[in-house]
C-alpha atoms as a PDB file:
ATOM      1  CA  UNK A   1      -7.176  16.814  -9.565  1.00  0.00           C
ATOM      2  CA  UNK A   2     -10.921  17.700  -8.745  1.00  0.00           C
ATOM      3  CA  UNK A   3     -13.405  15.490 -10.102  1.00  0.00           C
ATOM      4  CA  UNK A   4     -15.184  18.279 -11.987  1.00  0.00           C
ATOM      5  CA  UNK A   5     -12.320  19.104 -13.704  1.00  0.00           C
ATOM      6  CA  UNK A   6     -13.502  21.038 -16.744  1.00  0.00           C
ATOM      7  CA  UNK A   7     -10.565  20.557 -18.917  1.00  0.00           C
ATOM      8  CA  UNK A   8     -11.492  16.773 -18.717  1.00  0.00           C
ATOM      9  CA  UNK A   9     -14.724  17.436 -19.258  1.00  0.00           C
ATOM     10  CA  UNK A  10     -14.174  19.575 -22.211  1.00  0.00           C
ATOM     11  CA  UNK A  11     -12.185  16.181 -23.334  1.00  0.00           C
ATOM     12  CA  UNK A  12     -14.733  14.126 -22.222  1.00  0.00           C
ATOM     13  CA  UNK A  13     -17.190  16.510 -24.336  1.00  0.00           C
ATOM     14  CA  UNK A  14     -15.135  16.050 -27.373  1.00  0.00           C
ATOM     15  CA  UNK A  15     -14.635  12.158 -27.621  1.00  0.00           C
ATOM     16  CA  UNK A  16     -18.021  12.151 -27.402  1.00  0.00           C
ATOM     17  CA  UNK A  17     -18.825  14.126 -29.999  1.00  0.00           C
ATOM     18  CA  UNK A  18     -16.282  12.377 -32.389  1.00  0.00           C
ATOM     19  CA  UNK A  19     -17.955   8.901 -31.302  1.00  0.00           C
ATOM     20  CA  UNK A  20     -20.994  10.421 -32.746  1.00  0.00           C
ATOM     21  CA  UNK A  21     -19.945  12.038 -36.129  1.00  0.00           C
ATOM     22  CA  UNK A  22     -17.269   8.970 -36.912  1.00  0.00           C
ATOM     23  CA  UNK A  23     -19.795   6.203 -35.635  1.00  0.00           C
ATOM     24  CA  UNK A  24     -18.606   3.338 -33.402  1.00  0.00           C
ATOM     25  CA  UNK A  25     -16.198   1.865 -35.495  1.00  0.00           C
ATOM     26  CA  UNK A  26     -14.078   4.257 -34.210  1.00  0.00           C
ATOM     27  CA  UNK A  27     -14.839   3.233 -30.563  1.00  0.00           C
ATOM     28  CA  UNK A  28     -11.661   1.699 -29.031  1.00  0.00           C
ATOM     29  CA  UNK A  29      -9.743   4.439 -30.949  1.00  0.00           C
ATOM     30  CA  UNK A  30     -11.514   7.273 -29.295  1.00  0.00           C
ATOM     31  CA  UNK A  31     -11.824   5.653 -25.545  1.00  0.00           C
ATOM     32  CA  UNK A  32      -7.993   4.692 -25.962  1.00  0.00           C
ATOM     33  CA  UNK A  33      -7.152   8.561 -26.502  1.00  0.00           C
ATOM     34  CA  UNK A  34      -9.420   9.521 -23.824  1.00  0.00           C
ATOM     35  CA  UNK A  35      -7.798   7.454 -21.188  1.00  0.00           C
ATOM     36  CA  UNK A  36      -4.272   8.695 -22.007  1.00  0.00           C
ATOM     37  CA  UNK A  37      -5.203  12.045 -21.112  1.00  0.00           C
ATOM     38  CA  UNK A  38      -6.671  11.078 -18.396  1.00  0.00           C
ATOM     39  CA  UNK A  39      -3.647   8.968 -17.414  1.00  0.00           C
ATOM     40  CA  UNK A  40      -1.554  12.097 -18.242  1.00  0.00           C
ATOM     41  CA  UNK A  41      -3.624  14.087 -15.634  1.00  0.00           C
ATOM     42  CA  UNK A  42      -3.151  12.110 -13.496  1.00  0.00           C
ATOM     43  CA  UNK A  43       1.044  11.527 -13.624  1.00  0.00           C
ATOM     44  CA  UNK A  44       1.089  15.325 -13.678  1.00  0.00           C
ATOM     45  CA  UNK A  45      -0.958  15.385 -10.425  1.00  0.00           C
ATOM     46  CA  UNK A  46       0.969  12.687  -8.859  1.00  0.00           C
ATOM     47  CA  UNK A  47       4.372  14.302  -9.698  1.00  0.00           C
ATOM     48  CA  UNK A  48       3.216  17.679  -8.070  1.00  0.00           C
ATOM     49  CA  UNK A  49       2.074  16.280  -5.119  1.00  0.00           C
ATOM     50  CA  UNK A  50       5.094  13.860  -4.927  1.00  0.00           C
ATOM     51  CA  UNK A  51       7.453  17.034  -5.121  1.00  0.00           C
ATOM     52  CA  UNK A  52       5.601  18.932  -2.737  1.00  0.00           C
ATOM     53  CA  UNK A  53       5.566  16.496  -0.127  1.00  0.00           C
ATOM     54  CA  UNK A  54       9.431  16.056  -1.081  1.00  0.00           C
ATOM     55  CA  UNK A  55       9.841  19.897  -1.015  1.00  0.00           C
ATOM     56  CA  UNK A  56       8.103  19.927   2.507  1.00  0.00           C
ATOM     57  CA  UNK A  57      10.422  17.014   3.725  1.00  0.00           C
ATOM     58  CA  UNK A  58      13.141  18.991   2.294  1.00  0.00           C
ATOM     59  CA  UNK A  59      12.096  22.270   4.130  1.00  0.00           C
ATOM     60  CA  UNK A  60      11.459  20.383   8.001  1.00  0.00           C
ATOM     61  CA  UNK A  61      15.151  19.041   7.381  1.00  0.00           C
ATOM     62  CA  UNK A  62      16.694  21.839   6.784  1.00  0.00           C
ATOM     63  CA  UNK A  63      15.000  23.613   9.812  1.00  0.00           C
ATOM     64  CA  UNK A  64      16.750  21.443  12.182  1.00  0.00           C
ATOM     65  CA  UNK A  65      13.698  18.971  12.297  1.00  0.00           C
ATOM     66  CA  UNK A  66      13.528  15.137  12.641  1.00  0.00           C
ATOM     67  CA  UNK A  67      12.778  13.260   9.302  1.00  0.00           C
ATOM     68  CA  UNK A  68       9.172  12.145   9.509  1.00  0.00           C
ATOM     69  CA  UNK A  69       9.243   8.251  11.261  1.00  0.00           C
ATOM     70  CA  UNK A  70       8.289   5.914   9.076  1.00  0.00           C
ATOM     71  CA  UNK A  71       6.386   4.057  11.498  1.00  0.00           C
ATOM     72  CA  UNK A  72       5.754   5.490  15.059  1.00  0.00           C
ATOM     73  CA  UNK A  73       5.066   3.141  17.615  1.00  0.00           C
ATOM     74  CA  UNK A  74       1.466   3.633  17.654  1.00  0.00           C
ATOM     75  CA  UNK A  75       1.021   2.139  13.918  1.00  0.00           C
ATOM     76  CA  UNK A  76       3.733  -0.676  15.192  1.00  0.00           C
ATOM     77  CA  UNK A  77       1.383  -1.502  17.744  1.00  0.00           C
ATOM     78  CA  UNK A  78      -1.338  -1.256  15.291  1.00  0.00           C
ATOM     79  CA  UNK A  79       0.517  -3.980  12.865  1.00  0.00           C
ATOM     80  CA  UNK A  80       1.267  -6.353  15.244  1.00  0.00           C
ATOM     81  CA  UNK A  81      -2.143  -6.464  16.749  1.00  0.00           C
ATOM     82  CA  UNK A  82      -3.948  -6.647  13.691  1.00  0.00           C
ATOM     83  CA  UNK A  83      -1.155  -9.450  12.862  1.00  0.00           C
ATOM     84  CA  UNK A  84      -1.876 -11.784  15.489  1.00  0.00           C
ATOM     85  CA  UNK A  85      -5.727 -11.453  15.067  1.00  0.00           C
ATOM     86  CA  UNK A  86      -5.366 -12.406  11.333  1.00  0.00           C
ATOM     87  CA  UNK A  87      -3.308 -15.048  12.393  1.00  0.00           C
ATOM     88  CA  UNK A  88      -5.917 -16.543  15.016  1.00  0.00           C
ATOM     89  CA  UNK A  89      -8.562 -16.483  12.394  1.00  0.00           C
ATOM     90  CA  UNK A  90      -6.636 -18.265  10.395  1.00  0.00           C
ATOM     91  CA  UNK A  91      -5.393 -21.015  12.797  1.00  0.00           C
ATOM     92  CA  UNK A  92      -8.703 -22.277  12.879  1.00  0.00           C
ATOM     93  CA  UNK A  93      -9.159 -23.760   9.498  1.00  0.00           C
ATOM     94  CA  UNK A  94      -5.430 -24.207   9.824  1.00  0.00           C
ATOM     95  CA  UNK A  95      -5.409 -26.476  12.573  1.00  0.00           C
ATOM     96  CA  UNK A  96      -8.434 -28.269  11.207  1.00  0.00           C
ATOM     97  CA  UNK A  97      -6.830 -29.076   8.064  1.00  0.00           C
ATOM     98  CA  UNK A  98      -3.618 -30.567   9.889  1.00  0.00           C
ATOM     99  CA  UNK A  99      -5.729 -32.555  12.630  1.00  0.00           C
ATOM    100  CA  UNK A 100      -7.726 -33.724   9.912  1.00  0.00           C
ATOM    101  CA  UNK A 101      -4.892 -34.769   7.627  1.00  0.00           C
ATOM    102  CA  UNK A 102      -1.993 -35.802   9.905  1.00  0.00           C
ATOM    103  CA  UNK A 103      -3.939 -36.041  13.420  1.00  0.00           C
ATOM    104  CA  UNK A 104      -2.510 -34.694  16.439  1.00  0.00           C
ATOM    105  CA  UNK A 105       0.659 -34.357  14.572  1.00  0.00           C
ATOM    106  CA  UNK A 106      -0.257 -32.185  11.987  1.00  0.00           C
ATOM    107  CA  UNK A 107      -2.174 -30.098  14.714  1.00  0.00           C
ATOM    108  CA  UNK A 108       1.287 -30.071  16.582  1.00  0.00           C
ATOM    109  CA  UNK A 109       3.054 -28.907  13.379  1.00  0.00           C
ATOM    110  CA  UNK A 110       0.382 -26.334  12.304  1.00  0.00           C
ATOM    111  CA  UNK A 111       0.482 -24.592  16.138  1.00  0.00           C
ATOM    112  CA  UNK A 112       4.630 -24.165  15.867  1.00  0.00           C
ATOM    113  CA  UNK A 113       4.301 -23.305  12.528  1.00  0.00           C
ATOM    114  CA  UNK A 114       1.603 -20.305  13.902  1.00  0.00           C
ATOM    115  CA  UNK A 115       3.856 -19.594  16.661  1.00  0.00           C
ATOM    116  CA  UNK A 116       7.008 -19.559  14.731  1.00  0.00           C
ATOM    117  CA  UNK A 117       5.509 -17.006  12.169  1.00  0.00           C
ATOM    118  CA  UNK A 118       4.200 -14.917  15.204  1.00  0.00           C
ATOM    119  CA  UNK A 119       7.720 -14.865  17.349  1.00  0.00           C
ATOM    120  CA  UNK A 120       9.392 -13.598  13.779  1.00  0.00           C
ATOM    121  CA  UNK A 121       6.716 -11.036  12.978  1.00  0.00           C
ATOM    122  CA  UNK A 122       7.272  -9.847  16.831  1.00  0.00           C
ATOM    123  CA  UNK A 123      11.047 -10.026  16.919  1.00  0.00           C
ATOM    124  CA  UNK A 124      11.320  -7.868  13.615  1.00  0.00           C
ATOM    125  CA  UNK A 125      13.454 -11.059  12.747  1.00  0.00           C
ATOM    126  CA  UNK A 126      12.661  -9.994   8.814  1.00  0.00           C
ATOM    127  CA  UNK A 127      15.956  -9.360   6.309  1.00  0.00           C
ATOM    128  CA  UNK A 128      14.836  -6.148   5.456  1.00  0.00           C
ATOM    129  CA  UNK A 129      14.995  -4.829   9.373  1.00  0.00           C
ATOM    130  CA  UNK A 130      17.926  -6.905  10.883  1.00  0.00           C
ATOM    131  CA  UNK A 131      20.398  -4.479  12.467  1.00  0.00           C
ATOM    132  CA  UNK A 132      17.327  -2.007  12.446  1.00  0.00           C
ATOM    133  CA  UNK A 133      16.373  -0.700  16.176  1.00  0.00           C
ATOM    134  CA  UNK A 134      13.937   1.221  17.413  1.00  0.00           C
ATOM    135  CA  UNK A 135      15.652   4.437  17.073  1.00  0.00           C
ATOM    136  CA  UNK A 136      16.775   3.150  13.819  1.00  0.00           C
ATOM    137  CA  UNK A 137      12.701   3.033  12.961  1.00  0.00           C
ATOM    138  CA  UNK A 138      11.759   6.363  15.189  1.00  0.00           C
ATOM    139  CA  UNK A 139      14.682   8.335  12.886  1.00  0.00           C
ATOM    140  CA  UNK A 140      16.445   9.717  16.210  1.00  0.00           C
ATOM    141  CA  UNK A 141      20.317   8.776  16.135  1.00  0.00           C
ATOM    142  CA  UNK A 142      20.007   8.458  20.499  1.00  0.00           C
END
């Protein structure tokens, strides 16, 4: 949908025109109507674009191609990395919050707690990938 899409502006042109001759009572009615249709343009644009990407999936298959990866390994790397550097940032006021509260203990607790959630993010030890190699990830069948 291009932003100077004329038939929305022609609809644009129009609300605004009835805002003017039926006054502003009439406000919430007319910006109500105005959104559906723009909410309808943009489902419709969606749904084309959704079944052309599905129709271009479709065609690569049926050439003998690989399904698209989900995730190549670059973007893995990419995830993990940007993983432990959130997690870093975040172990500071984390571990300052469970020295302060509970000492050396809760600084103890707060760095296995870091670690722990680091070592499962790293191990792909999630539900939703258990059983789930990489060539499970890569779509190859090796």
């Amino acid at each position: 949908m291009d932003a100077r899409d004329p038939e929305l502006k022609k609809e644009l042109d129009a609300t605004l025109n009835a805002r003017r001759e039926l006054g502003e009572e009439y406000d919430s009615a007319l910006v109500e109507s105005f959104l559906e249709k723009v909410e309808q343009r943009l489902d419709s644009t969606v749904d084309r674009r959704v079944r052309r990407q599905l129709a271009e999936q479709q065609m690569v298959v049926a050439r003998g191609g690989a399904r698209p990866a989900a995730r190549s390994s670059g973007s893995d790397f990419g995830e993990r990395f940007g993983f432990a550097i959130v997690t870093l940032v975040l172990a500071i006021p984390l571990s300052a919050i469970g020295a302060a509260h509970a000492n050396l203990a809760g600084l103890l607790v707060t760095w296995l707690g870091i670690v722990g959630v680091n070592a499962a993010h790293a191990a792909h030890l999630w539900p939703w990938q258990r059983g789930r190699g990489p060539s499970a990830r890569d779509g190859r069948d090796d």
